[in-house]
C-alpha atoms as a PDB file:
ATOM      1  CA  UNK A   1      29.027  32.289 -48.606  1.00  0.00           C
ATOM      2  CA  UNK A   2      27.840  34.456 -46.009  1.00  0.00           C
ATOM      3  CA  UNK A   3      24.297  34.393 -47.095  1.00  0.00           C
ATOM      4  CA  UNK A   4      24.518  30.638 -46.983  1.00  0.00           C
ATOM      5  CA  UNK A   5      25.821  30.765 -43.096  1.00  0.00           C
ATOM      6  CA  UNK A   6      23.143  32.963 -41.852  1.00  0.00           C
ATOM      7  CA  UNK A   7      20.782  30.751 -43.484  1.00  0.00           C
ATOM      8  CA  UNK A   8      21.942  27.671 -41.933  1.00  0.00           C
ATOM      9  CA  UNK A   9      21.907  29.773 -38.975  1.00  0.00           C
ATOM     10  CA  UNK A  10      18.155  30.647 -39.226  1.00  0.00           C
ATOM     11  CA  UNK A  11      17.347  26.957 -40.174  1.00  0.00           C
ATOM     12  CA  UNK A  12      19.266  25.686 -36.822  1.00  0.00           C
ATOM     13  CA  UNK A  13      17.661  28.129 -35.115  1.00  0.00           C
ATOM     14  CA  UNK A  14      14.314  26.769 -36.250  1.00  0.00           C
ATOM     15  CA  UNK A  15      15.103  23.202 -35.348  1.00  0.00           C
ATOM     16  CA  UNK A  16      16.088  24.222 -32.394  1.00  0.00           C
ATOM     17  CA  UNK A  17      12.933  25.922 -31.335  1.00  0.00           C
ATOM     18  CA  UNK A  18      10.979  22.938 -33.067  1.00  0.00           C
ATOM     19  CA  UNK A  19      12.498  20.790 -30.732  1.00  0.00           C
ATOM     20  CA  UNK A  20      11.635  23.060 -27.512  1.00  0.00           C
ATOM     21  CA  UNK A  21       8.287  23.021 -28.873  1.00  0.00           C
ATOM     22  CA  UNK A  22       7.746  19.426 -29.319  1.00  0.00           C
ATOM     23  CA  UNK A  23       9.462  18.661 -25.731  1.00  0.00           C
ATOM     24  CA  UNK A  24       7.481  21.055 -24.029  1.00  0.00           C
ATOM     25  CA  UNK A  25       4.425  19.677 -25.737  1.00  0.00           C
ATOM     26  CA  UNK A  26       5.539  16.194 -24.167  1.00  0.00           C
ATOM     27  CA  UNK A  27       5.829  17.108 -21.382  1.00  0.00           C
ATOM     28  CA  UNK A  28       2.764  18.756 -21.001  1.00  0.00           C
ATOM     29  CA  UNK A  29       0.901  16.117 -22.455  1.00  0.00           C
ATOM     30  CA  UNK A  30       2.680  13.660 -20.175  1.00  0.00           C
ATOM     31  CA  UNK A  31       1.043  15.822 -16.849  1.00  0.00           C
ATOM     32  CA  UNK A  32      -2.143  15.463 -18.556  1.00  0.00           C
ATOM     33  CA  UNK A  33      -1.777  11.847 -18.595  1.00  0.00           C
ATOM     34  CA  UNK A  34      -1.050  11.708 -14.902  1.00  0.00           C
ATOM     35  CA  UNK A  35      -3.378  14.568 -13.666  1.00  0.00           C
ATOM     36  CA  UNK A  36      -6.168  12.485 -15.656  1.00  0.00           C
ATOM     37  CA  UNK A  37      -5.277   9.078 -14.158  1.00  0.00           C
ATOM     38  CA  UNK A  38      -5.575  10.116 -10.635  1.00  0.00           C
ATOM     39  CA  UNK A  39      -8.545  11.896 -11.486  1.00  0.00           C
ATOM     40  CA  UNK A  40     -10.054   8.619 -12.958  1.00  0.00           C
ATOM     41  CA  UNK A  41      -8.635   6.291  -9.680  1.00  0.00           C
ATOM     42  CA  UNK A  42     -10.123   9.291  -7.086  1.00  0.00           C
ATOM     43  CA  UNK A  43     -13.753   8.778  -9.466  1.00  0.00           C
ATOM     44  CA  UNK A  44     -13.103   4.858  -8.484  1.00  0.00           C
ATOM     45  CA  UNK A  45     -12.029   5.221  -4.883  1.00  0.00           C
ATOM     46  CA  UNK A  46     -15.660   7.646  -4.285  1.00  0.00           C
ATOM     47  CA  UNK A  47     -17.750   5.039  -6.314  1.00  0.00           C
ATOM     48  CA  UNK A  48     -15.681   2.005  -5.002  1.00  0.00           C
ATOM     49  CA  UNK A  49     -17.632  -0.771  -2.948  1.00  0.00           C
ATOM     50  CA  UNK A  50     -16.099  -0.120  -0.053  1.00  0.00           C
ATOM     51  CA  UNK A  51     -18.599   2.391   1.186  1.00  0.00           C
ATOM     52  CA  UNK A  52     -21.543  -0.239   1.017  1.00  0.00           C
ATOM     53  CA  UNK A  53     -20.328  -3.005   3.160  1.00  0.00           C
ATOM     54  CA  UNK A  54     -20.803  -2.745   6.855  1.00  0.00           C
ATOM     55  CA  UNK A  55     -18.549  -2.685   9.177  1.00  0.00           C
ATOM     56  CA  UNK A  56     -15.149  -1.029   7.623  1.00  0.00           C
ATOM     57  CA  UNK A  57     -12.615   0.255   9.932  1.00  0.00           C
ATOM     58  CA  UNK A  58      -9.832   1.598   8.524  1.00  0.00           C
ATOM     59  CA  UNK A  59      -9.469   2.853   4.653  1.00  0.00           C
ATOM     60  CA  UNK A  60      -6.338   4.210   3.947  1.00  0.00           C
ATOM     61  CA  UNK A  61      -5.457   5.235   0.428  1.00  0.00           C
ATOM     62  CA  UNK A  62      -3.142   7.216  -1.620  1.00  0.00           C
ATOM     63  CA  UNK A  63      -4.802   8.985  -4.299  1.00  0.00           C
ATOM     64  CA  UNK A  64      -7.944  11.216  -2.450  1.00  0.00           C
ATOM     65  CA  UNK A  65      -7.071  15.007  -2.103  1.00  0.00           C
ATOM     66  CA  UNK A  66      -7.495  14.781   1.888  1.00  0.00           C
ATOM     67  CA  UNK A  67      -5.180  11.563   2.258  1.00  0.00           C
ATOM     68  CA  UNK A  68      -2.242  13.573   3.119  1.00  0.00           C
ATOM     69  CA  UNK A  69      -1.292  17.329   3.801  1.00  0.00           C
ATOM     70  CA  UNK A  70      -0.845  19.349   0.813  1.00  0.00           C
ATOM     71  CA  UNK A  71       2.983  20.085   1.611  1.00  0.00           C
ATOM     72  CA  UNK A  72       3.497  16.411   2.382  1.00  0.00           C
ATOM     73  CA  UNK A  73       1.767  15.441  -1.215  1.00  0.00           C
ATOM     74  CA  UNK A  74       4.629  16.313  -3.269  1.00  0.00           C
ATOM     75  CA  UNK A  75       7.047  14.094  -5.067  1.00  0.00           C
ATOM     76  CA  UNK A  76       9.754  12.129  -2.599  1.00  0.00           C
ATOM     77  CA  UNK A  77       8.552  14.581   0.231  1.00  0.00           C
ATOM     78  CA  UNK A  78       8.868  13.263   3.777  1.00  0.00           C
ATOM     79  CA  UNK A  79       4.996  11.720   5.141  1.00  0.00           C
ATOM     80  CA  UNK A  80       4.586  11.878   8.658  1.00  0.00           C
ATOM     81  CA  UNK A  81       0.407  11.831   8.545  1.00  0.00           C
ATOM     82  CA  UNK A  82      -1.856   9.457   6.543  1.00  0.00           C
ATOM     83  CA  UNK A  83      -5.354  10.267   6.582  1.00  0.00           C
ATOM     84  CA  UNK A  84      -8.136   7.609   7.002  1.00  0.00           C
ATOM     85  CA  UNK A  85     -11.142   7.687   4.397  1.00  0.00           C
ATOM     86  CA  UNK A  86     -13.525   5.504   5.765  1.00  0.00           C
ATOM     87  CA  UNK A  87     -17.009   7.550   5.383  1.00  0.00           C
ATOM     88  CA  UNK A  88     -18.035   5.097   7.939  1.00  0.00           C
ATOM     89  CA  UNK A  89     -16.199   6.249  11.004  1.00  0.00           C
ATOM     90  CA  UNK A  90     -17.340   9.046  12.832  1.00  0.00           C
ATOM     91  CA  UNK A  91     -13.860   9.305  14.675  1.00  0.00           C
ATOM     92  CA  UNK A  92     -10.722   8.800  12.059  1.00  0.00           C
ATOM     93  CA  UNK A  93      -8.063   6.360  12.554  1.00  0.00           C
ATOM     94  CA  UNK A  94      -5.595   8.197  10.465  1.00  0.00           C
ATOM     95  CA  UNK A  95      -2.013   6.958  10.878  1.00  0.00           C
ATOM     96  CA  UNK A  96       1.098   9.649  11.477  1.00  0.00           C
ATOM     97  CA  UNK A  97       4.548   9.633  13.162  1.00  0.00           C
ATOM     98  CA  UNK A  98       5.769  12.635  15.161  1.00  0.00           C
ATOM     99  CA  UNK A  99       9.292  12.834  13.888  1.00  0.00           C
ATOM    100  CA  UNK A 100       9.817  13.250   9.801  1.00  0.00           C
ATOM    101  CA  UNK A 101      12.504  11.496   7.925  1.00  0.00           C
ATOM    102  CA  UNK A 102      13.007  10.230   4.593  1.00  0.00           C
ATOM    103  CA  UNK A 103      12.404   6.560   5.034  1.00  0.00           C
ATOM    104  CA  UNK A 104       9.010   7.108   4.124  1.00  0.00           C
ATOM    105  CA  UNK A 105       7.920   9.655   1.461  1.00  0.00           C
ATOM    106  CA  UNK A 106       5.894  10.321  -1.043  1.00  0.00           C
ATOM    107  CA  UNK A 107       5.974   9.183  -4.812  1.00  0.00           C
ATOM    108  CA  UNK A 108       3.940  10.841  -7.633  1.00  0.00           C
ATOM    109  CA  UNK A 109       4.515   7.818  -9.662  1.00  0.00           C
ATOM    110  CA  UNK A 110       3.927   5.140  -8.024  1.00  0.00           C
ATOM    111  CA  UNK A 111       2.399   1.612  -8.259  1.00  0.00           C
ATOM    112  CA  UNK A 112       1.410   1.901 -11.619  1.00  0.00           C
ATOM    113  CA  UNK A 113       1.802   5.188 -12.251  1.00  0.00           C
ATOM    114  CA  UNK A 114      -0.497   6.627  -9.101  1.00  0.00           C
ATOM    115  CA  UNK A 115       0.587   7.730  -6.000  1.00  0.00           C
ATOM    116  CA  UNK A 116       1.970   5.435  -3.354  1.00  0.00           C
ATOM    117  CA  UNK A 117       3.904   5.859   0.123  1.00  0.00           C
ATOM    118  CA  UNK A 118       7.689   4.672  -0.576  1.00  0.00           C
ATOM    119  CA  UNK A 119       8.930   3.244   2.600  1.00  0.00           C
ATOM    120  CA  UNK A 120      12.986   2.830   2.341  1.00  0.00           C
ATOM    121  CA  UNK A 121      13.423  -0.839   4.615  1.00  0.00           C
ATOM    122  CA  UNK A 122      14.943   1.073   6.978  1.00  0.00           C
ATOM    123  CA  UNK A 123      15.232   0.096  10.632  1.00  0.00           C
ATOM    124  CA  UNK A 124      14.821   2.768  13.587  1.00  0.00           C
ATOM    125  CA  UNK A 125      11.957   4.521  15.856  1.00  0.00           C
ATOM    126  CA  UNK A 126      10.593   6.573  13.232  1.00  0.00           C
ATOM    127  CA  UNK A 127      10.108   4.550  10.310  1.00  0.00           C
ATOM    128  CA  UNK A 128       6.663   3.972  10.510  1.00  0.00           C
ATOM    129  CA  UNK A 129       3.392   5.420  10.779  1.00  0.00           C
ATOM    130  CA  UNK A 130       1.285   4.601  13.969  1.00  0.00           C
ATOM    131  CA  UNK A 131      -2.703   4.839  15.018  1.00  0.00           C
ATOM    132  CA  UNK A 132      -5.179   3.563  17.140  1.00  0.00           C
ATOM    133  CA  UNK A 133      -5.397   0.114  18.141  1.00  0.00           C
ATOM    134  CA  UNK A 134      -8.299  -1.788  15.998  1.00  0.00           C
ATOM    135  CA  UNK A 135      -9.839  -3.548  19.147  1.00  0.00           C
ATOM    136  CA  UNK A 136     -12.756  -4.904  16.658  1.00  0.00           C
ATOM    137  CA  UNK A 137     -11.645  -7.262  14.972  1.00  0.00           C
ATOM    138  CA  UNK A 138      -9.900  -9.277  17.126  1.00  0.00           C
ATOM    139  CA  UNK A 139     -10.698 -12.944  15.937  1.00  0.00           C
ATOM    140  CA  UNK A 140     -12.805 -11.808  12.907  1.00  0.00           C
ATOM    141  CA  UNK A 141     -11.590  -9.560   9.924  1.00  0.00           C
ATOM    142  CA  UNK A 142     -11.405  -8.613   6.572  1.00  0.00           C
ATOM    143  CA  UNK A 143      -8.360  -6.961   5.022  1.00  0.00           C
ATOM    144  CA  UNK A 144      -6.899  -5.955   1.819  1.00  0.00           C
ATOM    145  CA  UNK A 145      -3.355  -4.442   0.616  1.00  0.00           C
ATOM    146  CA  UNK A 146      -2.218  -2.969  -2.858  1.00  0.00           C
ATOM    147  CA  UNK A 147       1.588  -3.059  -2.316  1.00  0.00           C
ATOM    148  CA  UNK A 148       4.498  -3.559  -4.549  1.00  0.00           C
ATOM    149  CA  UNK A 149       7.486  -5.282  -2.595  1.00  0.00           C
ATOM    150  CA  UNK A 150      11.276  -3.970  -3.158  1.00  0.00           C
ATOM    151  CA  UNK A 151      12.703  -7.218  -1.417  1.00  0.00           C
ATOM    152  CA  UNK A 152      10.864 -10.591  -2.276  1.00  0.00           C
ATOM    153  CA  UNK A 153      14.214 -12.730  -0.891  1.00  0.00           C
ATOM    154  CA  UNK A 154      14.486 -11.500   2.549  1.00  0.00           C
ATOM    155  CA  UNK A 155      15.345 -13.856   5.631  1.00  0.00           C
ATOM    156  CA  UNK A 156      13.897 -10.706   7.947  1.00  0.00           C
ATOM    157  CA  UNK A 157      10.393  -9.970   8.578  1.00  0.00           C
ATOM    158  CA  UNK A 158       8.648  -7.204   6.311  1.00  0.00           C
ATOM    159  CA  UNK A 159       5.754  -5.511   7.889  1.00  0.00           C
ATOM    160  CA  UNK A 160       3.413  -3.985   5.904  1.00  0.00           C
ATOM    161  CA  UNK A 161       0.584  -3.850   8.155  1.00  0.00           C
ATOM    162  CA  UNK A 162       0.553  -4.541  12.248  1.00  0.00           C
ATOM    163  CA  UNK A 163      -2.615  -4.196  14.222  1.00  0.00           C
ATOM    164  CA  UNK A 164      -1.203  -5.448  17.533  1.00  0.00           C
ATOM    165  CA  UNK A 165       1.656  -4.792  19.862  1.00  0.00           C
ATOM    166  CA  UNK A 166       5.531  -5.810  19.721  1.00  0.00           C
ATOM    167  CA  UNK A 167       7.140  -8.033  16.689  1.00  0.00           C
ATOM    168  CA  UNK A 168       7.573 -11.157  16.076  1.00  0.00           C
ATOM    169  CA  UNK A 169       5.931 -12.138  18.997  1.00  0.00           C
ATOM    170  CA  UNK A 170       2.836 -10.295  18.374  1.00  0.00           C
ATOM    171  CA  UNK A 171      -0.454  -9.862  20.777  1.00  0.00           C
ATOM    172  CA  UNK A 172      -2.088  -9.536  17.940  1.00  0.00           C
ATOM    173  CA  UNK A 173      -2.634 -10.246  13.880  1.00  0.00           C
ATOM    174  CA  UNK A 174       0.081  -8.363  11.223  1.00  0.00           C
ATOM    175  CA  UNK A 175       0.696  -8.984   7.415  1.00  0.00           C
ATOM    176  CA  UNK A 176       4.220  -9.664   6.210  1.00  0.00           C
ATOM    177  CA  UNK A 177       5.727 -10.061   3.108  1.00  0.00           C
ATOM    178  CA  UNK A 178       9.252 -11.337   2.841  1.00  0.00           C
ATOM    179  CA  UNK A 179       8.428 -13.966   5.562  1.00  0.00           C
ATOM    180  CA  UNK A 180      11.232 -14.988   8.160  1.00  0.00           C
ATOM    181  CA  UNK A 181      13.003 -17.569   9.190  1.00  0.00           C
ATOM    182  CA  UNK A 182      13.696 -21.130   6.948  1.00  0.00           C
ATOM    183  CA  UNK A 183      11.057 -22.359   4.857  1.00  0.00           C
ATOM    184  CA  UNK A 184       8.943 -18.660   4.970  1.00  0.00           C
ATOM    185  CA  UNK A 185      11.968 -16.759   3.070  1.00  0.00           C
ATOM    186  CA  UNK A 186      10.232 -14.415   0.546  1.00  0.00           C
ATOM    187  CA  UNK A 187       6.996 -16.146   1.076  1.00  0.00           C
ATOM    188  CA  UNK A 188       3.723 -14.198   1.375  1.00  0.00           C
ATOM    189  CA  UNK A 189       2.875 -13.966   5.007  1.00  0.00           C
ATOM    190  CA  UNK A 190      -0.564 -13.724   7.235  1.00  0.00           C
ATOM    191  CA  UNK A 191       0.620 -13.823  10.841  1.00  0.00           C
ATOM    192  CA  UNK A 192      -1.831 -14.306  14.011  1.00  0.00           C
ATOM    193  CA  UNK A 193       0.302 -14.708  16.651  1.00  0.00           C
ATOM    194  CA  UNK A 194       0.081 -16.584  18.969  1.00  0.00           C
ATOM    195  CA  UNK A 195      -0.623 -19.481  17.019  1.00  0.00           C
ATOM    196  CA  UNK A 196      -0.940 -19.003  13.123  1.00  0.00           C
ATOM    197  CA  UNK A 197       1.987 -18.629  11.244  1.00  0.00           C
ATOM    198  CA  UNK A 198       0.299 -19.146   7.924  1.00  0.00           C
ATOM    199  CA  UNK A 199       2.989 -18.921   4.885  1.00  0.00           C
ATOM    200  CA  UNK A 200       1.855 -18.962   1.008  1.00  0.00           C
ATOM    201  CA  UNK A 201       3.309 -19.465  -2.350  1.00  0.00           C
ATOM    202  CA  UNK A 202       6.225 -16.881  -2.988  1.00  0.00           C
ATOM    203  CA  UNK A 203       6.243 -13.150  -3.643  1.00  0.00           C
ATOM    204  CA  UNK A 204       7.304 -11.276  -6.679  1.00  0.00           C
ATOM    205  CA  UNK A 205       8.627  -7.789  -7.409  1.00  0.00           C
ATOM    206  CA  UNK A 206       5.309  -6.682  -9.122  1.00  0.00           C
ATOM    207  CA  UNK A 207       2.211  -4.875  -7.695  1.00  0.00           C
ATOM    208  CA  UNK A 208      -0.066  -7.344  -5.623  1.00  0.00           C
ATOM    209  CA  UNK A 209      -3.783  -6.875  -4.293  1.00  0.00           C
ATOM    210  CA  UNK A 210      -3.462  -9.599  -1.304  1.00  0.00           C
ATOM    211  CA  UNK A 211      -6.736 -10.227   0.353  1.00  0.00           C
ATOM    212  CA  UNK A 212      -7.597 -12.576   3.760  1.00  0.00           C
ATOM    213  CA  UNK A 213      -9.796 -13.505   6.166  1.00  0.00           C
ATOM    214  CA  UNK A 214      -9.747 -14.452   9.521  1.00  0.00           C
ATOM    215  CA  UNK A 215     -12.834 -16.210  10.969  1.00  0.00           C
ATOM    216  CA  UNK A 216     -11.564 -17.355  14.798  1.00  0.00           C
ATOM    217  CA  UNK A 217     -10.242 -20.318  13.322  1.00  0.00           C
ATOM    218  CA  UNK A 218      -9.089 -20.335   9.889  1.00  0.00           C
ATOM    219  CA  UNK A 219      -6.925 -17.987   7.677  1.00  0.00           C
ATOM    220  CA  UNK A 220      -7.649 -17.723   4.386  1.00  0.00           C
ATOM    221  CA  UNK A 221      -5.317 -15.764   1.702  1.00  0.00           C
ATOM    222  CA  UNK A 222      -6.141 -14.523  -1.602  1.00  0.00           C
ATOM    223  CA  UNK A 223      -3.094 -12.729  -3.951  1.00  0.00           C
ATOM    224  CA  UNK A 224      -4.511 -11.124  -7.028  1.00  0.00           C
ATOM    225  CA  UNK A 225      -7.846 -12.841  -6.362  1.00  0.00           C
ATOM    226  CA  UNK A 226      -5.672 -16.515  -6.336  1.00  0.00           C
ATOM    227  CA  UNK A 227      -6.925 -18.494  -2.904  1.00  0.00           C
ATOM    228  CA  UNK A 228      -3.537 -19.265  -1.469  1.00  0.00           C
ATOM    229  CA  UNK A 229      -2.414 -23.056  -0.230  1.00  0.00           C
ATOM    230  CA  UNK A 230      -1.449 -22.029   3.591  1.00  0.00           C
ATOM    231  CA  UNK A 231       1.047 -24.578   5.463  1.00  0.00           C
ATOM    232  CA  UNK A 232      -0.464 -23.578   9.029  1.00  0.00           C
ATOM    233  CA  UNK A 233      -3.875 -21.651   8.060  1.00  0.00           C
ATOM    234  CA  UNK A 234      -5.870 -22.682  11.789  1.00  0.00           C
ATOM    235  CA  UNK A 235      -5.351 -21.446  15.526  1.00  0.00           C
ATOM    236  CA  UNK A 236      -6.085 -18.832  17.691  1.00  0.00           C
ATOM    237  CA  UNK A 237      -5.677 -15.160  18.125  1.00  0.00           C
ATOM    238  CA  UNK A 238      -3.924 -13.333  21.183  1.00  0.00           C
ATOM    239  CA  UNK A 239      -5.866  -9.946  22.442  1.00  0.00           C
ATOM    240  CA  UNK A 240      -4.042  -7.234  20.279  1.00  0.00           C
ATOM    241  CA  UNK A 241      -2.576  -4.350  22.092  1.00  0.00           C
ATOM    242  CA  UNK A 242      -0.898  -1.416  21.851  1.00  0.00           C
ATOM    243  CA  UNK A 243      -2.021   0.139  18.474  1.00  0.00           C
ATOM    244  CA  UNK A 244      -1.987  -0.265  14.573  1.00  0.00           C
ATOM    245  CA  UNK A 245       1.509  -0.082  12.754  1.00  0.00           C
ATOM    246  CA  UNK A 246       2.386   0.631   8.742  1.00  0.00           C
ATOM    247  CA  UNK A 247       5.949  -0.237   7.281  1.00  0.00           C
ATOM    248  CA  UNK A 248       7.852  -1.926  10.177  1.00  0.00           C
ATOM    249  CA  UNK A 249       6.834  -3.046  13.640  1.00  0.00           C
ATOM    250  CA  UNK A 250       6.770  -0.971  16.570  1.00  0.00           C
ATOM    251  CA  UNK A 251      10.625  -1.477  17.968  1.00  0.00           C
ATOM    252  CA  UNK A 252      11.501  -0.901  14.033  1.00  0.00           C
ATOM    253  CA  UNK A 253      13.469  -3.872  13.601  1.00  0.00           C
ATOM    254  CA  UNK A 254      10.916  -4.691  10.485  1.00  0.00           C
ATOM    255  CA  UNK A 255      10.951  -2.454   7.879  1.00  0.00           C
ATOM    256  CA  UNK A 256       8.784  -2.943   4.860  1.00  0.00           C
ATOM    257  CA  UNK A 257      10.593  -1.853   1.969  1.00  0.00           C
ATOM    258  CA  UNK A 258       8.678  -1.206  -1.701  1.00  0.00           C
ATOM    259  CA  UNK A 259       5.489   1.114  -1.868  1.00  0.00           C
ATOM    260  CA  UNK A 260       1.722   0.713  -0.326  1.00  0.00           C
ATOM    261  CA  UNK A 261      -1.094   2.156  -1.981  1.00  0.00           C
ATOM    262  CA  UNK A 262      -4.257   0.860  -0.179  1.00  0.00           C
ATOM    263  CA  UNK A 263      -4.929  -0.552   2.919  1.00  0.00           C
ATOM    264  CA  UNK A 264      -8.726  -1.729   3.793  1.00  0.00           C
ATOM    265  CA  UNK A 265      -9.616  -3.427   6.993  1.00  0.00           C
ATOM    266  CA  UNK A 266     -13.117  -5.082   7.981  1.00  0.00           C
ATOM    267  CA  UNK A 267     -14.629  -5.889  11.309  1.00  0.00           C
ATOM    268  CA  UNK A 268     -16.006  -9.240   9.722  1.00  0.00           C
ATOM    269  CA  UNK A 269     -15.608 -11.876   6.950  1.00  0.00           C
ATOM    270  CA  UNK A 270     -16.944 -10.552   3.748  1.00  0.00           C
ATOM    271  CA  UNK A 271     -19.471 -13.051   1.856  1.00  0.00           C
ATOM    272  CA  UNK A 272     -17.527 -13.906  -1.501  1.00  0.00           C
ATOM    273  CA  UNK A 273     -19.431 -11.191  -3.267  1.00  0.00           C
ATOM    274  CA  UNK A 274     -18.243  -8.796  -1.561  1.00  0.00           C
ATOM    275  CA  UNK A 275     -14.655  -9.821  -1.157  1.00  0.00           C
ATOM    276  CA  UNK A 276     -14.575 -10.074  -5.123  1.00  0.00           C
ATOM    277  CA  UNK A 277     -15.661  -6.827  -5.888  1.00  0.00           C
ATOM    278  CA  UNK A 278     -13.495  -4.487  -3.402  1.00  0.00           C
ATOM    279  CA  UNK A 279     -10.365  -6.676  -5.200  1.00  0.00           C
ATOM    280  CA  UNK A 280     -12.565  -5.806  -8.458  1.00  0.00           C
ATOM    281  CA  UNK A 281     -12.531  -2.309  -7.642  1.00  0.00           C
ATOM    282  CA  UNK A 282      -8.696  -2.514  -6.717  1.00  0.00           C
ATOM    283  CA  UNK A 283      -7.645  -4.253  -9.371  1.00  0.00           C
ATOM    284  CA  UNK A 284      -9.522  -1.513 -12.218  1.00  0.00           C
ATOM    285  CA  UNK A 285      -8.148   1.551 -10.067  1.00  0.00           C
ATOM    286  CA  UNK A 286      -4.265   0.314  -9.412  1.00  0.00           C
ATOM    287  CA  UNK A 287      -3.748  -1.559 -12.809  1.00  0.00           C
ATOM    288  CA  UNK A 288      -3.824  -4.997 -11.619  1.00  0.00           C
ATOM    289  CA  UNK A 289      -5.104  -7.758 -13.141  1.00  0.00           C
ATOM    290  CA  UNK A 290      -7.550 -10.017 -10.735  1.00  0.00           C
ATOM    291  CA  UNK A 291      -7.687 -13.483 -11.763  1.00  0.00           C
END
């Protein structure tokens, strides 16, 4: 009888360790995964088309060694500085906020599975992160986001991306997603104040390369490579001022909440070419399929 219990001892005992071994072996192999899939999107991001088309401005991205400091790259750790990558710029337009809090913060696994800035939808002073005013463009640009929205039904504004001064009534161009206001509820959003108020089809809670253009007349919108229908795409653009704003507007009052991964700007309209492969590129390195 005894004999028996110490050997059903042993054999638990060996299940048990079994068990430790296959868990750790899990988890080990689930690091590998990761460490391997940022390796691959940081190969994409250094080979990415960006670097060959003229006139880029800002590049800011989530997955490059030298995007953030290394005690700020950590999982759900606060972010107060957000290095531009542009290998363009001799002078960097890298984005940062003097005070740290945890409305915005770092997340290991992010949009599909890479790393992304979480920003919480919080209002206030400090939720955001702040750098120089583009002054070129002002009436001509490119730009292109990789977000993933947390809040696709709001009647608020939600800023993702401000080059210009104080919201809504902007001196200057913004993106928005979440619209405001009646018909724009949860709609995908290209504002150029003064004029162009230029509301899409409808977002969704999934990850979303939106591209557009903005020639001195006419806004054009592209989500997941899609061309948008725009109820107000034509107008004019007020002189931007102030400086360039991610996750809320400058008074705070517009908080984007759900994750950013990329954010590329252009000081001109890209030929079709070239508009199709930076979404190529985007779409291969954050898992999204361009249509």
């Amino acid at each position: 009888m005894k004999l028996k219990r110490a050997f059903s001892l042993i054999e638990l005992s060996i299940v048990i360790l079994i068990i430790g071994i296959l868990v750790a072996g899990i988890t080990q192999a689930s690091r590998l995964v990761a460490q391997m899939k940022i390796a691959s999107a940081r190969t994409q991001t250094q080979s990415a088309p960006v670097t060959s088309i003229k006139g880029l401005m800002l590049w800011l991205e989530t997955t490059m060694e030298t995007a953030f400091q290394t005690s700020e790259a950590e999982d759900v750790a606060n972010v107060t500085l957000w290095n531009d990558y542009s290998p363009q710029s001799v002078s960097k337009n890298n984005v940062s906020r003097g005070t740290s809090d945890n409305n915005i913060t770092y997340k290991t696994n992010g949009i599909n599975g890479l790393p992304s800035l979480s920003f919480g939808g919080s209002t206030g002073a400090t939720t955001f992160l702040s750098g120089t005013l583009i002054s070129n463009p002002k009436d001509i640009f490119t730009f292109f986001l990789v977000a993933k929205s947390d809040d696709t039904t709001s009647t608020n504004y939600r800023i993702a991306f401000l080059n210009g001064g104080t919201a809504p009534s902007v001196n200057g161009w913004i993106y928005q997603k979440g619209g405001g206001g009646g018909v724009n509820n949860g709609k995908r959003v290209l504002t150029l104040w003064s004029s162009i108020d230029s509301a899409g089809s409808n977002i969704t809670s999934n990850p979303e390369i939106i591209s557009a253009t903005y020639d001195g007349t006419n806004v054009k919108l592209w989500a997941n490579g899609t061309a948008e229908t725009l109820n107000n795409p034509s107008g004019s653009i007020a002189t931007p001022i102030t400086a360039i704003y991610v996750g809320n507007s400058p008074n705070g009052s517009y908080p984007w909440q759900g994750l950013i991964g990329e954010i590329i700007v252009f000081d001109s309209v890209l030929k079709n070419a070239d508009r199709k492969d930076v979404e190529k590129y985007l779409g291969k390195k954050w898992g999204v399929k361009i249509n």
